[in-house]
Protein backbone atom coordinates (compact mmCIF):
# COMPACT_ATOMS: atom_id res chain seq x y z
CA UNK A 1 131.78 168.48 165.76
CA UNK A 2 133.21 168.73 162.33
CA UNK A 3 130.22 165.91 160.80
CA UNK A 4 128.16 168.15 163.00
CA UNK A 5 128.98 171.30 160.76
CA UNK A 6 128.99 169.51 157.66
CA UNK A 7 125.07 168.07 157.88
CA UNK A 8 124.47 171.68 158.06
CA UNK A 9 125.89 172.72 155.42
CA UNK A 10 123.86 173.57 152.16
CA UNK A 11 123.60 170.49 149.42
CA UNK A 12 126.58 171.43 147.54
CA UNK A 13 126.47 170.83 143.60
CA UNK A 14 128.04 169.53 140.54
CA UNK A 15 126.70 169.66 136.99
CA UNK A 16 126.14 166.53 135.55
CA UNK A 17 125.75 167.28 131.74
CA UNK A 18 123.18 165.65 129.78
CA UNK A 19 125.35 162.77 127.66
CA UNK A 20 122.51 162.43 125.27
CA UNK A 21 123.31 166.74 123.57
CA UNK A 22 125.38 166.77 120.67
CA UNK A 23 129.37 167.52 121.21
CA UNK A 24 129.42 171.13 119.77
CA UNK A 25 126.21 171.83 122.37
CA UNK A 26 128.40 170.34 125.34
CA UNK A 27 131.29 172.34 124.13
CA UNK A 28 128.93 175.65 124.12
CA UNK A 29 127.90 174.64 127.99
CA UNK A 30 131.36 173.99 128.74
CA UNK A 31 132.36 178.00 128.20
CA UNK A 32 129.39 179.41 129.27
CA UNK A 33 129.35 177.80 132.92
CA UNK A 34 132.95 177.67 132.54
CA UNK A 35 133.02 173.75 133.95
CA UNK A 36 136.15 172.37 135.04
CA UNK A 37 136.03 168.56 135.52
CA UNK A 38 135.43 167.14 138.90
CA UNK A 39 136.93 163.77 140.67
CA UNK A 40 133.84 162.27 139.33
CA UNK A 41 132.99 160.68 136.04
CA UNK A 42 130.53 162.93 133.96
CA UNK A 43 130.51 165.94 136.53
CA UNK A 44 132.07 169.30 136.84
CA UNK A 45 132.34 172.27 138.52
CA UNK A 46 130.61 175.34 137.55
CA UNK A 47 129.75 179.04 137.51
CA UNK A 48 126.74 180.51 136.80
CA UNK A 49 126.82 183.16 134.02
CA UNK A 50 127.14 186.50 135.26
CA UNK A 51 124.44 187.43 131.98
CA UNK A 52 120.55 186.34 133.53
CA UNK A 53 119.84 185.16 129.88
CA UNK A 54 122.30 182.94 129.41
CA UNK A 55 121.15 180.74 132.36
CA UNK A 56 118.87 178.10 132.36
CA UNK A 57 116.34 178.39 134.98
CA UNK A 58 115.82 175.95 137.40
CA UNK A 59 112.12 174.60 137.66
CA UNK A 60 112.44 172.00 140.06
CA UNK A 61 114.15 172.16 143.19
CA UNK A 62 111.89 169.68 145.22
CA UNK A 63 114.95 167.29 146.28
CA UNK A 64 117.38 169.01 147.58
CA UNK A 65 120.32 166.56 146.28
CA UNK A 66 119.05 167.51 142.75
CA UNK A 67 118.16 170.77 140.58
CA UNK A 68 116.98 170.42 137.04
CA UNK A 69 116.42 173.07 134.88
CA UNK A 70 114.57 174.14 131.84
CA UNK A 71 115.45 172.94 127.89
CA UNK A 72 115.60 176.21 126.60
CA UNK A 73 117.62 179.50 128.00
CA UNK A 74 116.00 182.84 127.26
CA UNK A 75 119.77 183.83 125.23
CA UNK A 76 120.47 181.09 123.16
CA UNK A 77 123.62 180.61 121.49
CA UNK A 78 123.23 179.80 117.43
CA UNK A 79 124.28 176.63 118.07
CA UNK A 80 121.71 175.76 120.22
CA UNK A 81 118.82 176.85 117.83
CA UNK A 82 120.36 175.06 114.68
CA UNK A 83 120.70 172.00 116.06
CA UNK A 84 117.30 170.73 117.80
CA UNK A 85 114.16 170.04 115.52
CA UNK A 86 110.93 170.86 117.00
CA UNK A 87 110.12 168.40 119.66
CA UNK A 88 113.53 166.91 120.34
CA UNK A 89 114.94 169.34 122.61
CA UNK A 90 116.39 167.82 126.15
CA UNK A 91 117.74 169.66 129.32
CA UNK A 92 121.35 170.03 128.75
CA UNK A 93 122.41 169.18 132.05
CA UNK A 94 121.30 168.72 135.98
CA UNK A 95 122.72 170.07 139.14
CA UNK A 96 123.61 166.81 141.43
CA UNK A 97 125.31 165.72 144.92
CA UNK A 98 128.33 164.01 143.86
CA UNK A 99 127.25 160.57 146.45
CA UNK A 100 123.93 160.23 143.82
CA UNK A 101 126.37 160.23 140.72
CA UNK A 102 129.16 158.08 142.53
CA UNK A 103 126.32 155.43 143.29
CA UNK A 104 124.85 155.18 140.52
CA UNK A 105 128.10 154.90 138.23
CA UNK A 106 129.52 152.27 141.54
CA UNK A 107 126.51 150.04 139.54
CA UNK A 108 129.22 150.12 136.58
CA UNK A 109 125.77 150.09 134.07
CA UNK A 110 127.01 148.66 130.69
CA UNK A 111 125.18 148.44 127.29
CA UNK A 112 122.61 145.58 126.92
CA UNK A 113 121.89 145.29 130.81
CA UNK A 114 118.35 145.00 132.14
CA UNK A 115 118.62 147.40 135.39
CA UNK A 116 115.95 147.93 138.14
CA UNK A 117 116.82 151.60 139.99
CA UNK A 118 114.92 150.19 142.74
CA UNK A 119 114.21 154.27 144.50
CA UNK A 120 114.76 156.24 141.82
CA UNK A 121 113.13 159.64 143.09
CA UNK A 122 114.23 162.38 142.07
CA UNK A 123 115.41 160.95 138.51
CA UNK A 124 119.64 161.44 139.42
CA UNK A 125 120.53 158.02 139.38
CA UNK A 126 118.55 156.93 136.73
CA UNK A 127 119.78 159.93 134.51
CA UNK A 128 123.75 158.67 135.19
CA UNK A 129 122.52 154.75 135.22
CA UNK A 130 120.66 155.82 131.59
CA UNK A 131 123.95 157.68 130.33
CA UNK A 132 125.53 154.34 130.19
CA UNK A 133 123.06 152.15 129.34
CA UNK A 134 122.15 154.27 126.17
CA UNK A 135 125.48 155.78 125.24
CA UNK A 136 125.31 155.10 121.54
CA UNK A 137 121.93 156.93 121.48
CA UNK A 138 122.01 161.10 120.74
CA UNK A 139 119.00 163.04 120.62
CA UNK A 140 116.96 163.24 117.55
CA UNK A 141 118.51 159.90 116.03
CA UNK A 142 116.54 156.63 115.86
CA UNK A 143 117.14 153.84 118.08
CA UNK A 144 119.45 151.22 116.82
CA UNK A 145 117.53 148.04 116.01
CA UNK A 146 120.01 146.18 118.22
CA UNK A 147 119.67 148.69 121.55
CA UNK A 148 118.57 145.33 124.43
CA UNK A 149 119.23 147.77 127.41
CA UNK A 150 116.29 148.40 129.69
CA UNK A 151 115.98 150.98 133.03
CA UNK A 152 113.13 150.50 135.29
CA UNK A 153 112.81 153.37 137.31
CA UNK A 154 110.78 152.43 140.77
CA UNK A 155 109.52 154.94 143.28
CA UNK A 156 106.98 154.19 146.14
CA UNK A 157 105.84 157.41 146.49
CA UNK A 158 102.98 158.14 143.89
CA UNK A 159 103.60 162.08 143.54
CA UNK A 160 107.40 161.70 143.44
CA UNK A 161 106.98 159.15 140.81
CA UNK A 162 105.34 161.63 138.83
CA UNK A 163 107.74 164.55 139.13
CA UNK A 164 110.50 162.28 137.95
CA UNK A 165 108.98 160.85 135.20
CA UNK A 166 108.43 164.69 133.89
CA UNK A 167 112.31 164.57 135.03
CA UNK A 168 113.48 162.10 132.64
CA UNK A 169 111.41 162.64 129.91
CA UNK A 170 112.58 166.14 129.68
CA UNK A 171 116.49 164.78 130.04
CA UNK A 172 116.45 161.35 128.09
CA UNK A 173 115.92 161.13 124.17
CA UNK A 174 111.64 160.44 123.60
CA UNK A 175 112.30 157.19 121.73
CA UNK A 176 113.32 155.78 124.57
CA UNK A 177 110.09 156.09 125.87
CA UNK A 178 108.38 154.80 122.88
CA UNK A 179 107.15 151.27 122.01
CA UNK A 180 106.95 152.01 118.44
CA UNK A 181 110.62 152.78 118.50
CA UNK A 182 111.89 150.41 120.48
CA UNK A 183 114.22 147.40 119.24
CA UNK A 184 110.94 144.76 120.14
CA UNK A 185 108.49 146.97 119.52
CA UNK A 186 106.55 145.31 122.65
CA UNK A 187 107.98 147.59 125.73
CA UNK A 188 109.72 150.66 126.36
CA UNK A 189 113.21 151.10 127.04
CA UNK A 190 112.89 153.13 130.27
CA UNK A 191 110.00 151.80 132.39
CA UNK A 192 107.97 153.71 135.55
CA UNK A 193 106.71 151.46 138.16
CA UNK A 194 105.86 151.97 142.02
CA UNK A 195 106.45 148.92 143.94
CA UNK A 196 107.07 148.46 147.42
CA UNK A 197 110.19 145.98 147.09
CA UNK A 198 109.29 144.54 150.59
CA UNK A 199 105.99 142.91 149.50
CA UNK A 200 106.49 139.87 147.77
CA UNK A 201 104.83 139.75 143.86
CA UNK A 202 104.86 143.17 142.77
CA UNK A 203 105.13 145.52 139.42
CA UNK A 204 109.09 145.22 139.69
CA UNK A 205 109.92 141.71 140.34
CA UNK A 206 107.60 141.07 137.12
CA UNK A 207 109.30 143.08 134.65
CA UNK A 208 112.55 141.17 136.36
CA UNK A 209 115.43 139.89 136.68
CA UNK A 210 117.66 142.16 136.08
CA UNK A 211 121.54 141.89 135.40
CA UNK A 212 121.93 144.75 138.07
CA UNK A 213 119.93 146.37 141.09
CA UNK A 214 120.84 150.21 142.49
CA UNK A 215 118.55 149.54 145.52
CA UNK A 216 119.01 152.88 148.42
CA UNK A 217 115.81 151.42 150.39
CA UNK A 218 113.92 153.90 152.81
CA UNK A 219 116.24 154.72 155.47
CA UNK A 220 116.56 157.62 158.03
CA UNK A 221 117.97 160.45 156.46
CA UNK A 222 119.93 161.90 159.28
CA UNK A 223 121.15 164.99 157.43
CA UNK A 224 117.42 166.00 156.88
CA UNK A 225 116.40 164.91 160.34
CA UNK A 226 118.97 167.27 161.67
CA UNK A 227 118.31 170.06 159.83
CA UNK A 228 114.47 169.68 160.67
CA UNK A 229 114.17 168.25 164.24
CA UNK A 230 115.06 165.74 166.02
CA UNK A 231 112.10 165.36 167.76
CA UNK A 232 110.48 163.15 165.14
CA UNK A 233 113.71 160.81 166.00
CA UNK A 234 113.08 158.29 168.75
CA UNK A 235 115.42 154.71 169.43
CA UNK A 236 112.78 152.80 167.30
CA UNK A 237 113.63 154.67 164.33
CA UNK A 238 116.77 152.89 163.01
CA UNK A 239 115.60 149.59 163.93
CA UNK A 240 112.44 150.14 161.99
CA UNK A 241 114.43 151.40 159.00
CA UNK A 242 116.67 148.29 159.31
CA UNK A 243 114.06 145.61 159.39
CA UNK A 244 112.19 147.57 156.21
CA UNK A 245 115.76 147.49 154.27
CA UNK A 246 116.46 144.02 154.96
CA UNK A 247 112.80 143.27 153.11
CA UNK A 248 113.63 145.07 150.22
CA UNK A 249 117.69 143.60 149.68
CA UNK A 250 116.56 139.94 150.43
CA UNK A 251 113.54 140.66 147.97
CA UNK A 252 115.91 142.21 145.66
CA UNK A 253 117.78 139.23 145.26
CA UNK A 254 115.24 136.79 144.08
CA UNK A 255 114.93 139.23 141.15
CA UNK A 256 118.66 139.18 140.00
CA UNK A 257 119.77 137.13 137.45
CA UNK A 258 122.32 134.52 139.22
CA UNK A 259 125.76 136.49 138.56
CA UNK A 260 124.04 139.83 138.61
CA UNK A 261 125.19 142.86 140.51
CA UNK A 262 123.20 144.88 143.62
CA UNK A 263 124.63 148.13 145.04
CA UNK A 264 123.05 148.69 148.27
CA UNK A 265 123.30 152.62 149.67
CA UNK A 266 121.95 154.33 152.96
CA UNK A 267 121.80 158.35 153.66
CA UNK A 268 121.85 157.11 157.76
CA UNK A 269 124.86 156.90 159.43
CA UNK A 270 123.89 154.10 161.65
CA UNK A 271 125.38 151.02 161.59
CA UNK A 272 122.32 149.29 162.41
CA UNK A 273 121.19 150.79 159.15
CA UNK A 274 124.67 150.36 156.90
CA UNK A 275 126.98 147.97 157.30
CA UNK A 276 124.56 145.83 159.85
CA UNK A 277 121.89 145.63 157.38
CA UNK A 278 124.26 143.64 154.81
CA UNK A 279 125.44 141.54 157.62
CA UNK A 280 121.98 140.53 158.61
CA UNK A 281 121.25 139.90 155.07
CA UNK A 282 124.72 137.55 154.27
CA UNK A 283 123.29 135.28 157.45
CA UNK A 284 119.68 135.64 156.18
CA UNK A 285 120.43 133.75 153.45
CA UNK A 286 123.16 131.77 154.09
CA UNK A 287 122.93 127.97 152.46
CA UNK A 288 120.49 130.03 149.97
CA UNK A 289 122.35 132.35 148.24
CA UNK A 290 125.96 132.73 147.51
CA UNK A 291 127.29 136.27 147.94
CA UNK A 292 130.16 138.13 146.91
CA UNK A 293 130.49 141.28 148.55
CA UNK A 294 132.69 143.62 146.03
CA UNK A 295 135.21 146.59 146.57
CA UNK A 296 134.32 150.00 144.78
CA UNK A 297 136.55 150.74 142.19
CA UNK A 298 139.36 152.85 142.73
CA UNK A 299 138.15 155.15 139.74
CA UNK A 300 134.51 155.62 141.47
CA UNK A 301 135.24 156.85 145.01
């Protein structure tokens, strides 16, 4: 009854600011929303300004798990409009679920790492996964000629694809999107693609391997299917969902370097579809692969 209640419940929130502002524009956020840190790395709890003008306005709201809002308030504090040149303003921060921030930063995303977010719709694990891989970078400054860490953001669905890339673009410095700044000058740091993991030779695997894989593959979400109705739901549905993540992890780890790092994560709360996917994969490839399954850090959950 009480999981019952809570898959009801409203998405609650935590604001996850934007690593990439300058200190004395963090420390400006901090009083305004009056944030108080949470058990999380990177996110706090918050409360909205009681003045309309001081808020930033929220412009997409399409995920529920994830808010972003605007660069720009209407009120702007004088720190604010002294320290962005034209062009280089970013959204300070984003309104998350705690689980996307926990499973991203679970990856444990360290400077120089070639990543693959594997479904990175709506943009909140590849803003935390980007925080770490890009932590000496700070808006308006030029890449350092030494920056080797790469993000490739993947997303099967076309139109979602699109909405995050606006996502990050407006929350992650531009040079990161630029060839012409970039350490090689031959690719981008942050890279779009959408690949369907389970089919063999596609648009990820060839920008691959990667030192480390967030891969959430498309699962039943059984807080949305409960909120909606469970009449779409039939027995079929998990085992579908199972077969279709097993593709995409045993894919997944033909394009990770050999020592490399995959965080697998489900919204269902199947078995079939959690823990029994991982088993089926550890027998899959048994004599193939050799596979360490790893604890969470104490300082993550």
């Amino acid at each position: 009854q009480e999981l019952s209640i809570a898959m009801h419940r409203d998405h609650e929130h935590l604001c996850y600011l934007n690593p990439f502002l300058p200190m004395q524009e963090l420390d400006v956020l901090k009083r305004d929303y009056c944030l108080q840190a949470s058990s999380i790395p990177g996110a706090f709890h918050f409360q909205l300004p009681d003045e309309p003008g001081q808020q930033f306005r929220v412009i997409d709201n399409s995920d529920e798990t994830a808010l972003f809002v605007e660069r720009v308030r209407e009120t702007r504090d004088e720190v604010e409009i002294l320290g962005v040149d034209p062009g280089e303003s970013v959204s300070p921060f984003a309104f998350l679920e705690g689980a996307s921030i926990i499973v991203a930063a679970a990856l444990q995303a360290e400077d120089g790492d070639r990543i693959l977010d594997a479904s990175a719709a709506p943009g909140s694990t590849s803003l935390v996964l980007a925080a770490s891989l890009f932590a000496r970078c700070r808006r308006g400054d030029p890449l350092q000629r030494d920056l080797t860490s790469y993000l490739v953001c993947n997303e099967v669905s076309k139109s979602r694809l699109s909405r995050m890339q606006e996502t990050l673009r407006m929350h992650l410095p531009w040079q990161l999107f630029d060839v012409q700044a970039s350490a090689t000058g031959q690719e981008t740091h942050v890279v779009f693609t959408s690949a369907d993991l389970g089919i063999a030779s596609n648009s990820a695997e060839r920008l691959g391997p990667y030192d480390k894989i967030l891969l959430g593959a498309p699962c039943t979400d059984d807080r949305q299917l409960l909120r909606s109705s469970l009449k779409k739901w039939s027995s079929a549905t998990s085992k579908v969902s199972a077969e279709r993540q097993l593709k995409w992890l045993h894919n997944a780890l033909w394009i990770l370097k050999e020592g490399g790092t995959l965080v697998f994560f489900s919204k269902a709360l199947s078995p079939e579809e959690c823990d029994g996917v991982v088993e089926r994969l550890l027998l899959k490839v048994r004599g193939t692969f050799e596979l360490e399954v790893l604890p969470l850090e104490e300082s993550i959950c």
